[in-house]
Protein backbone atom coordinates (compact mmCIF):
# COMPACT_ATOMS: atom_id res chain seq x y z
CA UNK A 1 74.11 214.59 81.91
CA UNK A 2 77.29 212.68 81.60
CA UNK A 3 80.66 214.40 82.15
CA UNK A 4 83.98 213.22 80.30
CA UNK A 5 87.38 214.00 82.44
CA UNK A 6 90.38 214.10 80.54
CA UNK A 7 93.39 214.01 82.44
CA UNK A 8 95.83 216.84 81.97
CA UNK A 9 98.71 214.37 81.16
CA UNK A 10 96.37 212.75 78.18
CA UNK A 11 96.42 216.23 76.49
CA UNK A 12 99.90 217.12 77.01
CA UNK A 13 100.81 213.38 75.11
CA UNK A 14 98.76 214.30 72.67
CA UNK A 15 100.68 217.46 71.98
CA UNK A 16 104.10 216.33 72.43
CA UNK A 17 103.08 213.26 70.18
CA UNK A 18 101.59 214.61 67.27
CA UNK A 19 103.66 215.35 64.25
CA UNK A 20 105.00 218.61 63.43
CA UNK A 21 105.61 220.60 60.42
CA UNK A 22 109.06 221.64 60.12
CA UNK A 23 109.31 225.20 59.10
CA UNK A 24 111.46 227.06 56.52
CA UNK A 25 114.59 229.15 57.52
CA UNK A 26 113.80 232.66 57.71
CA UNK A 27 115.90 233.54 56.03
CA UNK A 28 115.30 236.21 53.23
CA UNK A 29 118.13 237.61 51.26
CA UNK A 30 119.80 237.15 48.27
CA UNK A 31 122.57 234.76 47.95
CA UNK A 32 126.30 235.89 46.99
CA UNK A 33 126.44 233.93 43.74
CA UNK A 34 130.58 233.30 43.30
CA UNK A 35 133.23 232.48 45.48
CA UNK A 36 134.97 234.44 47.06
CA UNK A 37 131.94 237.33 48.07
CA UNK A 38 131.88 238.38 51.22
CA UNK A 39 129.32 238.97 54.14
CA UNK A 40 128.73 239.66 57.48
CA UNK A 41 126.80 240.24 60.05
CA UNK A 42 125.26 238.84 63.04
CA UNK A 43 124.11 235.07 63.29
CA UNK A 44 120.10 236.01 63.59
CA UNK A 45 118.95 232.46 63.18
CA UNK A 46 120.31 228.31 63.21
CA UNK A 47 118.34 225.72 61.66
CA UNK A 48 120.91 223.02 62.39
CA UNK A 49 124.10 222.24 63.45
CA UNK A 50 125.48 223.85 60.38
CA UNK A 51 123.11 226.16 58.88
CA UNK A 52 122.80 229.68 60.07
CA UNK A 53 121.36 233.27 59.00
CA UNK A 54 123.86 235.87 59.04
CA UNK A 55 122.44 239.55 58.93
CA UNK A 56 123.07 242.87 59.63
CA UNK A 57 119.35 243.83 60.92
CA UNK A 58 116.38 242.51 62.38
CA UNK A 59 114.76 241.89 59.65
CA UNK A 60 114.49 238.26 57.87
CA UNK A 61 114.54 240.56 54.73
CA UNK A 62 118.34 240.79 55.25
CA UNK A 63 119.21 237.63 56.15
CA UNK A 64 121.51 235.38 54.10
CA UNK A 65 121.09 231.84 54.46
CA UNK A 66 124.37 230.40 55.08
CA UNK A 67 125.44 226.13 55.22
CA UNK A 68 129.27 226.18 56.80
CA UNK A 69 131.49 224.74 54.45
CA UNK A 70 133.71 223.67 57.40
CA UNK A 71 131.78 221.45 59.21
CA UNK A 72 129.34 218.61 58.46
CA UNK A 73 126.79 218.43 61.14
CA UNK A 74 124.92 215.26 62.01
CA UNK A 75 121.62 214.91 60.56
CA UNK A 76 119.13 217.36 62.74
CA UNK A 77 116.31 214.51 63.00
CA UNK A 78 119.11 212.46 65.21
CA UNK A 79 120.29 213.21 69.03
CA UNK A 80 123.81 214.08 68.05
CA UNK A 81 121.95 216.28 65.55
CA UNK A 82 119.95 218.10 68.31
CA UNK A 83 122.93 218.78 70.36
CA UNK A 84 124.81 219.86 67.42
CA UNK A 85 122.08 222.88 66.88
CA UNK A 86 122.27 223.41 70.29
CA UNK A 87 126.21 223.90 70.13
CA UNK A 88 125.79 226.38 67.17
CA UNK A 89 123.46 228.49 68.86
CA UNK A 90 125.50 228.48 72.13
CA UNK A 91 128.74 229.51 70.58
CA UNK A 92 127.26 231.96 67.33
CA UNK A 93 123.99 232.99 67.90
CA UNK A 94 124.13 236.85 68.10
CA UNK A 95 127.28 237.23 67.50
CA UNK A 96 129.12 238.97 64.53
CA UNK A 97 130.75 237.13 62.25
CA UNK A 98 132.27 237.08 58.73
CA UNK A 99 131.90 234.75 55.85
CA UNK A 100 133.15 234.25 52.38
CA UNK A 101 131.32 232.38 49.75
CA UNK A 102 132.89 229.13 48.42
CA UNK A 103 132.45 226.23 46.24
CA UNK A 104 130.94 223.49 47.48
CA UNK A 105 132.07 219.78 47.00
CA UNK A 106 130.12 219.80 44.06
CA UNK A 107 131.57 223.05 42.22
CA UNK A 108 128.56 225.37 43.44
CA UNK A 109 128.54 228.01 45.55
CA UNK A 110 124.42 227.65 46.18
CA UNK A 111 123.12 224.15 47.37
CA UNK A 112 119.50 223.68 48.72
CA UNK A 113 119.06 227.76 48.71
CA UNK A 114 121.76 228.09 50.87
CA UNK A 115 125.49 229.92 50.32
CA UNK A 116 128.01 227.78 51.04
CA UNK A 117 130.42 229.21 53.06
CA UNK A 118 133.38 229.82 55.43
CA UNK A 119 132.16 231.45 58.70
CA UNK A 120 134.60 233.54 60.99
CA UNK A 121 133.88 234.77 64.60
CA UNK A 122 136.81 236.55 66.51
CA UNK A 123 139.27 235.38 63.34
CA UNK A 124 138.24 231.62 64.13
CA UNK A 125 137.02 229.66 61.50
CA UNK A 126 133.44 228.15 63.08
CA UNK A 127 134.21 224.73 62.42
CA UNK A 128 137.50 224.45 64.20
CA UNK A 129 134.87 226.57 67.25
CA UNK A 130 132.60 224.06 67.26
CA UNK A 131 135.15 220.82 67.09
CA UNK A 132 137.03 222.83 69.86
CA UNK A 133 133.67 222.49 71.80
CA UNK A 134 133.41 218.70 71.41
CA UNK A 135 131.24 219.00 68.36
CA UNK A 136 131.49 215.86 65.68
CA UNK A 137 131.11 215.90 62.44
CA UNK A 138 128.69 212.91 60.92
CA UNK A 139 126.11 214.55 57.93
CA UNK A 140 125.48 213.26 55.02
């Protein structure tokens, strides 16, 4: 009977190579529909350097998906992207915070399911948090 050995460092490549499905925010609530609504709650989720959930419970269910309309995060398939969602998470994730709906550069207050909106967290706006960090803006 033959035997086949596979190394243990053949498998792992074969994980950390293999494509991956992104998945969807988790994000479950309705969206404010005009500027100028309010919200808040705790930042439960970020998908990228500037796209959160804000919520007041556990549950996804709650969540409003939220893109910040003062900052433009790098693209999240590039480094700076990467370290961008890092930032966010480091300085908002489970923390409170309060937003207000606005319009977007292109007159709407919804783009790509999300809210667009003005995030604050301890009365700072989380743009000016995150260039205060050393974050740069770059998105599209």
């Amino acid at each position: 009977m033959l035997r086949f050995v596979i190394p243990a460092s053949l498998i792992l490549a074969c994980f950390l190579l293999a494509p991956t499905t992104a998945l969807a925010d988790p994000c479950e609530a309705p969206l404010p529909s005009r500027a100028g609504a309010t919200f808040s709650g705790s930042v439960r989720y970020v998908g990228d350097g500037d796209g959160l959930c804000v919520g007041r419970s556990s549950d996804p269910a709650t969540w409003i998906e939220v893109r910040l309309a003062d900052f433009n995060a790098p693209e999240l398939g590039s480094r700076a992207g990467q370290e961008a969602r890092r930032r966010l998470i480091r300085l908002a994730l489970d923390r409170p915070v309060a937003c207000t709906a606005v319009r977007g550069r292109n007159g709407r207050v919804i783009v790509h399911d999300r809210v667009i909106a003005r995030c604050r967290l301890n009365g700072r706006g989380l743009g000016d948090l995150l260039r205060a960090d050393g974050g740069r803006e770059g998105g599209r």
